[in-house]
C-alpha atoms as a PDB file:
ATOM      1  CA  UNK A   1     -51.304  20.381 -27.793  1.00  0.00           C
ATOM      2  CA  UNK A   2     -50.900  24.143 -27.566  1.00  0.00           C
ATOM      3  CA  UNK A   3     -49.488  25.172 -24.525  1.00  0.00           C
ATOM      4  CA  UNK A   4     -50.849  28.858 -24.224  1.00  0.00           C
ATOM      5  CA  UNK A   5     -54.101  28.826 -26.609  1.00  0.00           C
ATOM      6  CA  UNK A   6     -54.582  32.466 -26.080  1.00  0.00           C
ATOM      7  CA  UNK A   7     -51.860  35.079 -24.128  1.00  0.00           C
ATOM      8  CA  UNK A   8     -52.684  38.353 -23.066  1.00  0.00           C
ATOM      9  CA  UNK A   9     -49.687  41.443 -22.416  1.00  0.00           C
ATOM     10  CA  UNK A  10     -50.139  44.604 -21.310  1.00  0.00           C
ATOM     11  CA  UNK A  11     -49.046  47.928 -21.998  1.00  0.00           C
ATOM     12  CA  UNK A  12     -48.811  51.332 -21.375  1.00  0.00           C
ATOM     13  CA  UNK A  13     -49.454  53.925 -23.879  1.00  0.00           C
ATOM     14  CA  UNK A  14     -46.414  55.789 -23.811  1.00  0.00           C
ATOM     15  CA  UNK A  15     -45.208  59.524 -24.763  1.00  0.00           C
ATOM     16  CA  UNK A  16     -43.485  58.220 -28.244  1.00  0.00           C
ATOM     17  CA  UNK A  17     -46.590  55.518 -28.804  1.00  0.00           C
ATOM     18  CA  UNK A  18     -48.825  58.784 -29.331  1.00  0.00           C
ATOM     19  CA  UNK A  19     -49.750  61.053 -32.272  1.00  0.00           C
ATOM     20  CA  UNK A  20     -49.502  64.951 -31.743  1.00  0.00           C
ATOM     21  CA  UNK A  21     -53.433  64.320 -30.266  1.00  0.00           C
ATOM     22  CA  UNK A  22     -52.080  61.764 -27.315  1.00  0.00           C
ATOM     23  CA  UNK A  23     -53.196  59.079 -29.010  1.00  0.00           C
ATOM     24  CA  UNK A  24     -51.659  56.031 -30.035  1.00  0.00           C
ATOM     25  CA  UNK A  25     -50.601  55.564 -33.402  1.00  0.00           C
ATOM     26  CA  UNK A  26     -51.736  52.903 -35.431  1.00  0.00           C
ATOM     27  CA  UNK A  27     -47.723  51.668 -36.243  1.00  0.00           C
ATOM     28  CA  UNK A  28     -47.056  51.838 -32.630  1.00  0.00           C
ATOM     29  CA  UNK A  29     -49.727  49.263 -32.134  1.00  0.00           C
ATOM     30  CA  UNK A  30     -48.689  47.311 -35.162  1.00  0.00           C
ATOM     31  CA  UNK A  31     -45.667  46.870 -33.200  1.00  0.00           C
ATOM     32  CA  UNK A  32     -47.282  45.873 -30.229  1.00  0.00           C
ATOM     33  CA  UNK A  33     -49.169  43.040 -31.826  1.00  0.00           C
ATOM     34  CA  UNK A  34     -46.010  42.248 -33.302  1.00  0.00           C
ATOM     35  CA  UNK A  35     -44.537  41.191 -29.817  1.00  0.00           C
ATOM     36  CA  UNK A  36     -47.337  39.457 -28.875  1.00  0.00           C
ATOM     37  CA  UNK A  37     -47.016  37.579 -31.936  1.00  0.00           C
ATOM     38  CA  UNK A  38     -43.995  36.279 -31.708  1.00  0.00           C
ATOM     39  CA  UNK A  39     -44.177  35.785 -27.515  1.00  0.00           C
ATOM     40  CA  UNK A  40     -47.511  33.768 -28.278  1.00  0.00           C
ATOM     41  CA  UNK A  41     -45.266  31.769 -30.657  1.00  0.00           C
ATOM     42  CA  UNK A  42     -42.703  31.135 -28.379  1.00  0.00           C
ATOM     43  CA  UNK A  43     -44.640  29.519 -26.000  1.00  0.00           C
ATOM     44  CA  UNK A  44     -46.533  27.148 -27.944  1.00  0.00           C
ATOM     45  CA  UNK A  45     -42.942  26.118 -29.249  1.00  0.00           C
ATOM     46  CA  UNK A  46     -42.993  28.051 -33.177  1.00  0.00           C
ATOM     47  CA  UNK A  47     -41.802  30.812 -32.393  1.00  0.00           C
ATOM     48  CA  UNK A  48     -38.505  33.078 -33.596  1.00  0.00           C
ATOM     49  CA  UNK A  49     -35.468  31.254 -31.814  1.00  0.00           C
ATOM     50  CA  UNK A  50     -36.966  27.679 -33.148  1.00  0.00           C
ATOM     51  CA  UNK A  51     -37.672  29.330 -36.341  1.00  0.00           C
ATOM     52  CA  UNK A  52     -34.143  30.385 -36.729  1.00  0.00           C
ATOM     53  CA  UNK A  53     -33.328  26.787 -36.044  1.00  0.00           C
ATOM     54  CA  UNK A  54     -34.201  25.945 -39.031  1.00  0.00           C
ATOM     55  CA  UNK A  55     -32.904  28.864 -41.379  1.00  0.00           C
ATOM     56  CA  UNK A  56     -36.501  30.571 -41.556  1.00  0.00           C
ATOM     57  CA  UNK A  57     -38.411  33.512 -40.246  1.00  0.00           C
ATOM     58  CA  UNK A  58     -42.209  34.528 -39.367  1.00  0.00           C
ATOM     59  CA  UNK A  59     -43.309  37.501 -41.842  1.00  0.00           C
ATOM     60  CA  UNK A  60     -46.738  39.522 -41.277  1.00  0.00           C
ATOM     61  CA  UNK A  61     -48.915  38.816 -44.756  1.00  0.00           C
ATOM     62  CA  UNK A  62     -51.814  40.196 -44.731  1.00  0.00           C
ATOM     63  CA  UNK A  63     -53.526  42.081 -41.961  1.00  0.00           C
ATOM     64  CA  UNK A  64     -57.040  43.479 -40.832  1.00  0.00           C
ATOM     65  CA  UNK A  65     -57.299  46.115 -38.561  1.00  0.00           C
ATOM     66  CA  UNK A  66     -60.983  47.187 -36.905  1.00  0.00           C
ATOM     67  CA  UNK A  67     -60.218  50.244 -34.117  1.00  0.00           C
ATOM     68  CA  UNK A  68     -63.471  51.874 -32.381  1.00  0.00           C
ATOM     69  CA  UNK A  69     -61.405  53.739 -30.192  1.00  0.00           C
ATOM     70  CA  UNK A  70     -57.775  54.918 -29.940  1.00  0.00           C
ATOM     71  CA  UNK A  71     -56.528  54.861 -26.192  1.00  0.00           C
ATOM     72  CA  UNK A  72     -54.994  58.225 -24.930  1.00  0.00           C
ATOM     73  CA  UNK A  73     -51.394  58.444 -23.702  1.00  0.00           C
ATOM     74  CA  UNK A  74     -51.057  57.212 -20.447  1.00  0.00           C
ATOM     75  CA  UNK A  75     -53.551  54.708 -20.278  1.00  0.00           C
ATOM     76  CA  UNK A  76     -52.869  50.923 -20.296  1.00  0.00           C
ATOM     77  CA  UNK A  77     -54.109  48.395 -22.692  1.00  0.00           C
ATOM     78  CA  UNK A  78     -54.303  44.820 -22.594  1.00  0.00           C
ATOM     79  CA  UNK A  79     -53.829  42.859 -26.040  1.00  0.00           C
ATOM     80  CA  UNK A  80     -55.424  39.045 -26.335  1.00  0.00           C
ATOM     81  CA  UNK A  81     -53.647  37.373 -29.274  1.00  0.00           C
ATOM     82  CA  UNK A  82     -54.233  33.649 -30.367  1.00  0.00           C
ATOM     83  CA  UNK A  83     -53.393  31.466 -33.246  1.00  0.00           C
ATOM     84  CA  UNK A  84     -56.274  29.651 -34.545  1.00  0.00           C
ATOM     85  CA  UNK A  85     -55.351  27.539 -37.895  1.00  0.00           C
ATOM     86  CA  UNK A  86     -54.067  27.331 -40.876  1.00  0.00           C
ATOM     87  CA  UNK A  87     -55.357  28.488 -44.428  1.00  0.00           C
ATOM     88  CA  UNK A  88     -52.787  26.555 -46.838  1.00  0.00           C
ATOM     89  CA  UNK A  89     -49.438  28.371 -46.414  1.00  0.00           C
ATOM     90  CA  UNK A  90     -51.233  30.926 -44.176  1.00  0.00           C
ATOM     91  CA  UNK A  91     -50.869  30.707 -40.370  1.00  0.00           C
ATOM     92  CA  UNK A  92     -54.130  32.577 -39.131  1.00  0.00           C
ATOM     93  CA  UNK A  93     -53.592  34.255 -35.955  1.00  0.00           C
ATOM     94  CA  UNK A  94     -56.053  36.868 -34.235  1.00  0.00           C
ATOM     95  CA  UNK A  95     -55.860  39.737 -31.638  1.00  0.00           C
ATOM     96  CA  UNK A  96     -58.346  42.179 -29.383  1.00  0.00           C
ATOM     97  CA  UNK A  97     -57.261  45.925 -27.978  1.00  0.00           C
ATOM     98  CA  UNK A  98     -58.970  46.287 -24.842  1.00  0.00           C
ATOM     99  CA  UNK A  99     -59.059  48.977 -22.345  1.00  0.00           C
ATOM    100  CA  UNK A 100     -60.995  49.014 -19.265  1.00  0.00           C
ATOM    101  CA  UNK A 101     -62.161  45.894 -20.048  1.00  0.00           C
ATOM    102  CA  UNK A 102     -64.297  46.951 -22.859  1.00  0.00           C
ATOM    103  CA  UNK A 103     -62.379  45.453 -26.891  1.00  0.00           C
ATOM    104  CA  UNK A 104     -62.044  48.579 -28.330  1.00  0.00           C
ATOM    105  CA  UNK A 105     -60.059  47.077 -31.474  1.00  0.00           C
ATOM    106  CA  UNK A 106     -60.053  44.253 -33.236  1.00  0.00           C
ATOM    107  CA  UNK A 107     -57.151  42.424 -35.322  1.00  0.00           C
ATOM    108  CA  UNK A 108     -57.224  39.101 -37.837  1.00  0.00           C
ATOM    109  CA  UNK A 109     -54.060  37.814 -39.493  1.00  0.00           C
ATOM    110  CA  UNK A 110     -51.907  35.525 -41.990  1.00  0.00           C
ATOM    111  CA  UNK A 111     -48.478  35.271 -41.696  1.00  0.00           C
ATOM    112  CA  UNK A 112     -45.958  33.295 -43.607  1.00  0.00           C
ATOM    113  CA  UNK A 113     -42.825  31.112 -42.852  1.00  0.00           C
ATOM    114  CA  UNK A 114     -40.038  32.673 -45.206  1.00  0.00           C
ATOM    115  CA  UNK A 115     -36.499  30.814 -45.883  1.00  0.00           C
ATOM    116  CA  UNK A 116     -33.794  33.052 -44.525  1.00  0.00           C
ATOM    117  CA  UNK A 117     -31.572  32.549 -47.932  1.00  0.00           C
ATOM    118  CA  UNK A 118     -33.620  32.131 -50.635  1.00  0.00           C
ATOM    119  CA  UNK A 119     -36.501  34.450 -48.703  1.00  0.00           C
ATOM    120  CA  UNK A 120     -39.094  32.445 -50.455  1.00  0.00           C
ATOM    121  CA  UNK A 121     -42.358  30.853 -47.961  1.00  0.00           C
ATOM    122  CA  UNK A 122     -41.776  27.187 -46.595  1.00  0.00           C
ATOM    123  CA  UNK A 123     -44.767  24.841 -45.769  1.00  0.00           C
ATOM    124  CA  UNK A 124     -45.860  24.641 -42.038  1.00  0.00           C
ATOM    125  CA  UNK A 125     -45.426  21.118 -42.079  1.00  0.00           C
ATOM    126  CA  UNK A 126     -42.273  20.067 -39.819  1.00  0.00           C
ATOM    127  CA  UNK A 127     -42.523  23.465 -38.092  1.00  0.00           C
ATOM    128  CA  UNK A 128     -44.398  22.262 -35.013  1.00  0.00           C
ATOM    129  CA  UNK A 129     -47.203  24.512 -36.351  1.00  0.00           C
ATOM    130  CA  UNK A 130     -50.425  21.909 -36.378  1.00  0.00           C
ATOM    131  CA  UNK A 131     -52.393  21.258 -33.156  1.00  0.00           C
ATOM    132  CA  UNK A 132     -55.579  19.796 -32.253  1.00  0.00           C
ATOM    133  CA  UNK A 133     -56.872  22.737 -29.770  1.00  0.00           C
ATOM    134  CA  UNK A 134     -56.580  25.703 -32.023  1.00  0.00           C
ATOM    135  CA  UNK A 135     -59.126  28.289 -30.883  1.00  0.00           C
ATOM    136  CA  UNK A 136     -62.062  28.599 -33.254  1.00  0.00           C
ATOM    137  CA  UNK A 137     -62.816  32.365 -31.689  1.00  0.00           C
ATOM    138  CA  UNK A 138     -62.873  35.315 -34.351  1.00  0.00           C
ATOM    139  CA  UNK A 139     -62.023  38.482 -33.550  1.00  0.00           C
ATOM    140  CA  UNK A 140     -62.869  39.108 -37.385  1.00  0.00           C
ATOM    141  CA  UNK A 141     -64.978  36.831 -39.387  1.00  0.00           C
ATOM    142  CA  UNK A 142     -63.580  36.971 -42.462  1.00  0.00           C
ATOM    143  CA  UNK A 143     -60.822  35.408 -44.428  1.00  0.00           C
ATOM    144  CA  UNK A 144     -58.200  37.542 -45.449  1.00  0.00           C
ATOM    145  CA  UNK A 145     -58.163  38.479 -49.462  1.00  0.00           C
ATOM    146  CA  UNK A 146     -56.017  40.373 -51.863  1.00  0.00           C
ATOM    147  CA  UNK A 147     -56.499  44.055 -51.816  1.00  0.00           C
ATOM    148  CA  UNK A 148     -57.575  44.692 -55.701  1.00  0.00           C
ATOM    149  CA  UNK A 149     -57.343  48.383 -56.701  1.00  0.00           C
ATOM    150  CA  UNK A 150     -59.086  50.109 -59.744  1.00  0.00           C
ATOM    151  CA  UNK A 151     -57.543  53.247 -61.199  1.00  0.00           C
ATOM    152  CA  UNK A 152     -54.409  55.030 -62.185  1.00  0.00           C
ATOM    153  CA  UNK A 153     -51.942  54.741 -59.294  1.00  0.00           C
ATOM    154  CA  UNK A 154     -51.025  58.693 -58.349  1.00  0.00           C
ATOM    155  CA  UNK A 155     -47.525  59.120 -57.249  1.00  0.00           C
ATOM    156  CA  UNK A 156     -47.358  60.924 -53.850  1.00  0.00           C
ATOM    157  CA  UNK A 157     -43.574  60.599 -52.669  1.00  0.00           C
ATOM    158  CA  UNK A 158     -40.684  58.941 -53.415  1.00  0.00           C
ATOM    159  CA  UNK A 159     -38.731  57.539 -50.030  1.00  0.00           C
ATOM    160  CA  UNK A 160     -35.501  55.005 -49.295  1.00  0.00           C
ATOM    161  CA  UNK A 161     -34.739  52.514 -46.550  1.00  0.00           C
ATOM    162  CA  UNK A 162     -32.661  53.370 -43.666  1.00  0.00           C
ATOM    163  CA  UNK A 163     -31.110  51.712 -41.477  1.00  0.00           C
ATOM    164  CA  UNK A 164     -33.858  52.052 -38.422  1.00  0.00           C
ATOM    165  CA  UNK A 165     -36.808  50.765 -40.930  1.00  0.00           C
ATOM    166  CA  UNK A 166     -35.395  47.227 -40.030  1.00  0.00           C
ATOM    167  CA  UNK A 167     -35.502  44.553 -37.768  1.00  0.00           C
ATOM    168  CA  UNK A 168     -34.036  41.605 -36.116  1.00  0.00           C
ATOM    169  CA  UNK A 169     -34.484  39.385 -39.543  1.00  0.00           C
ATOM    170  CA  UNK A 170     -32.840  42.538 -41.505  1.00  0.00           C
ATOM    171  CA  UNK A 171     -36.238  42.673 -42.808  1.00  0.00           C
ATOM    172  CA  UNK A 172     -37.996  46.006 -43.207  1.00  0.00           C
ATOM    173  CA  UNK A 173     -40.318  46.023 -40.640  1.00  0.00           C
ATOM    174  CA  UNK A 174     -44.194  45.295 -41.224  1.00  0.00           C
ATOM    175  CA  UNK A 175     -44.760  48.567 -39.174  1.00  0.00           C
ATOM    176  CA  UNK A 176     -42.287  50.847 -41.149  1.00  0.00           C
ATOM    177  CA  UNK A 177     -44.600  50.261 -44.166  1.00  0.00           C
ATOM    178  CA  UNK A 178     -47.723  51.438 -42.126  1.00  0.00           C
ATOM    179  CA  UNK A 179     -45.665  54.852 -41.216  1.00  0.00           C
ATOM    180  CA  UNK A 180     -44.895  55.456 -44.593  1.00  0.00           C
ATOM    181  CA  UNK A 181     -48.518  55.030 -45.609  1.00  0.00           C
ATOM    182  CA  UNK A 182     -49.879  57.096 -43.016  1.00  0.00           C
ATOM    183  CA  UNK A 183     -47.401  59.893 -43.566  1.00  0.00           C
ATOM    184  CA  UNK A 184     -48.666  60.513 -46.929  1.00  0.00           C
ATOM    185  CA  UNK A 185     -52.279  59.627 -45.474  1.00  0.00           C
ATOM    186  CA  UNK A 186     -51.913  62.479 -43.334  1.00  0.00           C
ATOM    187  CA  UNK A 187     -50.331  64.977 -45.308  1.00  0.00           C
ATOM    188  CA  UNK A 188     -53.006  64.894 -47.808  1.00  0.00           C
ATOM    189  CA  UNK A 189     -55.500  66.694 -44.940  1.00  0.00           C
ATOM    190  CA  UNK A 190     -57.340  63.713 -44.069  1.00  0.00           C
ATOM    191  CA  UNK A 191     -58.399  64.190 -40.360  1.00  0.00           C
ATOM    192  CA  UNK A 192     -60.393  61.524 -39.163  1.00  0.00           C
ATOM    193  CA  UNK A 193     -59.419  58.856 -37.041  1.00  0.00           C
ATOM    194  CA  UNK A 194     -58.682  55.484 -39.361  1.00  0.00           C
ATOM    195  CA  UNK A 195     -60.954  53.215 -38.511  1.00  0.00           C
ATOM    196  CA  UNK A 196     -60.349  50.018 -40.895  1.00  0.00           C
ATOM    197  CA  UNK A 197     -56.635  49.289 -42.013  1.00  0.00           C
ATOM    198  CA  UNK A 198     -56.104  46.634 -44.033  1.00  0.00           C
ATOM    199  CA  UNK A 199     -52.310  46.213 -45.997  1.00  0.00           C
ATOM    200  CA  UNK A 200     -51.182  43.298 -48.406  1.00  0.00           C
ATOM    201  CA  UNK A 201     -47.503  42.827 -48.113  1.00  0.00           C
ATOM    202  CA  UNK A 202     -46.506  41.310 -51.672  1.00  0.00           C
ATOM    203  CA  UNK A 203     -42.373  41.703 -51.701  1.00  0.00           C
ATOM    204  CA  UNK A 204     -39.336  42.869 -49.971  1.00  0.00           C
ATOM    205  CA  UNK A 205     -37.551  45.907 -49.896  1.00  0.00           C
ATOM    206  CA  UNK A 206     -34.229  46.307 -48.307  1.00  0.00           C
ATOM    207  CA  UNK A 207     -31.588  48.595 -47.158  1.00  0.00           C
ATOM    208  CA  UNK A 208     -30.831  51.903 -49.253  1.00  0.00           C
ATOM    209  CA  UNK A 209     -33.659  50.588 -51.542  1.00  0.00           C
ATOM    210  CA  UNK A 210     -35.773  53.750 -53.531  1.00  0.00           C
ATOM    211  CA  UNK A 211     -39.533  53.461 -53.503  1.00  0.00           C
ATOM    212  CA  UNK A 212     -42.309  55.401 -53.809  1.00  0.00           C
ATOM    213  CA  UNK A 213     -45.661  55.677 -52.581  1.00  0.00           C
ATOM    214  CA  UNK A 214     -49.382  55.887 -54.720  1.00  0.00           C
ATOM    215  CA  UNK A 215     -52.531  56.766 -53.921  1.00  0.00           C
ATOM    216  CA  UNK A 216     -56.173  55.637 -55.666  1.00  0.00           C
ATOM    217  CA  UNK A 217     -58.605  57.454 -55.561  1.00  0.00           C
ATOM    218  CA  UNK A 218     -62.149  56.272 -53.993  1.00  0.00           C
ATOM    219  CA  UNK A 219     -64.811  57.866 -52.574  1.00  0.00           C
ATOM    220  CA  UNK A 220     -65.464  55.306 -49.479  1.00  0.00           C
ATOM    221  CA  UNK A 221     -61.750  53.636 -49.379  1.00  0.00           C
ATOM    222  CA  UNK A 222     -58.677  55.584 -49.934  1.00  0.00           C
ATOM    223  CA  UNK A 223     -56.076  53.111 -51.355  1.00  0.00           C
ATOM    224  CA  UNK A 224     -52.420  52.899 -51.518  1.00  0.00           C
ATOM    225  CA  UNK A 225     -49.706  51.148 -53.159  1.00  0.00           C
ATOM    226  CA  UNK A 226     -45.821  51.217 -52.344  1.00  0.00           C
ATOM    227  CA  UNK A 227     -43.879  50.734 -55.852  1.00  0.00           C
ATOM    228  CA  UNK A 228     -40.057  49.413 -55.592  1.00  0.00           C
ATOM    229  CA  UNK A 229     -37.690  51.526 -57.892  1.00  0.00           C
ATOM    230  CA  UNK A 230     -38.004  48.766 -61.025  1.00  0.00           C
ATOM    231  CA  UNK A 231     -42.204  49.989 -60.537  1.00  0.00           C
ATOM    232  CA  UNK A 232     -43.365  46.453 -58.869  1.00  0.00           C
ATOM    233  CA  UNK A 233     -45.379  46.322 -56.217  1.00  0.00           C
ATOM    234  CA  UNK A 234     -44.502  45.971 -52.633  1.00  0.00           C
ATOM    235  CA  UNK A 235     -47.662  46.399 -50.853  1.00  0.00           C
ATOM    236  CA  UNK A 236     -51.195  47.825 -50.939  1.00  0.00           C
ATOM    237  CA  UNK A 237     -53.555  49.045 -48.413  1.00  0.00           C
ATOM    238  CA  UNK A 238     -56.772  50.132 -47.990  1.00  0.00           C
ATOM    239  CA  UNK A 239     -58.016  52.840 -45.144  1.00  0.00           C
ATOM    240  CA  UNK A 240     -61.253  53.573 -44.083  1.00  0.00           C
END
């Protein structure tokens, strides 16, 4: 049985959570429902220490992100995160943003179990993953796809890994990969607040590692694609 079907953590928009506007940024809160994540996990017993255990690591897969409104600087937000099942080799897990009691944001995601040495996904099976009182709630009704892209991938910027992209797995962290994005997001003019994000993380990158970032053009969607030096694919994401 799970111990804590659903947590909720608060925090406090801070000075270096905000854009130039005093509002949050969307890889400050990708980092935010990154600790709730793995605190969730820890106290329904799968989390990172019994993880590490046995030689293997959560990793963010795919994610969906729904934002009506981005709180201000200042202001404090509560985030409700809780797993609800399994799809295969997918753990599903889901999250709301809200502030003053009203869910201004909504979250679903699939994460994997990767092998710290060979870095390849284990089965949930014998990771204390499968319970009988998984919530059925939604924050997003929808299963979680590949992001397919049509067009000619347009180079925008070619970038490397440093040392503060990574984190505690000496893994480049899920929310470095939104900065990137949203830097060259930005600096092609577009002004409007982002309010769908959805990224597909396919394969690693690591320390001192070259890559460069793509755009596709759409008229509705504006997709992107992060390209290791040997031109493979490390992730794509869509922004509306």
């Amino acid at each position: 049985m799970l111990s804590h079907p659903s947590s909720v953590y608060n925090f406090q928009i801070k000075s270096y959570h905000s854009d130039q506007d005093g509002k949050l940024t969307l890889f400050s809160l990708f980092h935010f429902l990154q600790e709730c994540a793995w605190d969730n996990a820890r106290l329904n017993n799968f989390g990172y220490e019994f993880l590490k255990e046995n030689k293997a690591f959560w990793v963010l897969s795919r994610i969906l992100v729904y934002m009506d409104h981005y709180p201000n600087w200042k202001e404090e937000i509560q985030i409700k995160t809780w797993p609800k099942g399994t799809d295969g080799i997918f753990a599903l897990r889901d999250f709301e943003i809200i502030l003053n009691d009203m869910v201004i944001g909504r979250v679903t995601t699939s994460w994997l179990i990767l092998d710290m040495d060979t870095r390849r996904p284990r089965k949930l099976d014998g990771f204390n993953f499968f319970h009988e009182n998984f919530m059925q709630e939604e924050a997003i009704p929808k299963k979680l796809e590949k992001i397919v892209l049509n067009g000619d991938p347009k180079i925008l910027e070619s970038r490397k890994v440093y040392y503060s992209d990574l984190d505690v797995n000496r893994h480049v962290n899920n929310a470095s990969y939104v900065r990137w994005i949203l830097d060259s997001y930005f600096s092609a003019n577009h002004l409007n607040s982002i309010r769908e994000f959805e990224i597909n993380f396919i394969s690693e990158i690591s320390l001192n590692d070259e890559f460069t970032v793509h755009s596709v053009g759409n008229e509705d969607d504006k997709y992107f694609i992060i390209k290791n030096s040997k031109n493979r694919d490390v992730c794509k994401a869509r922004i509306k």
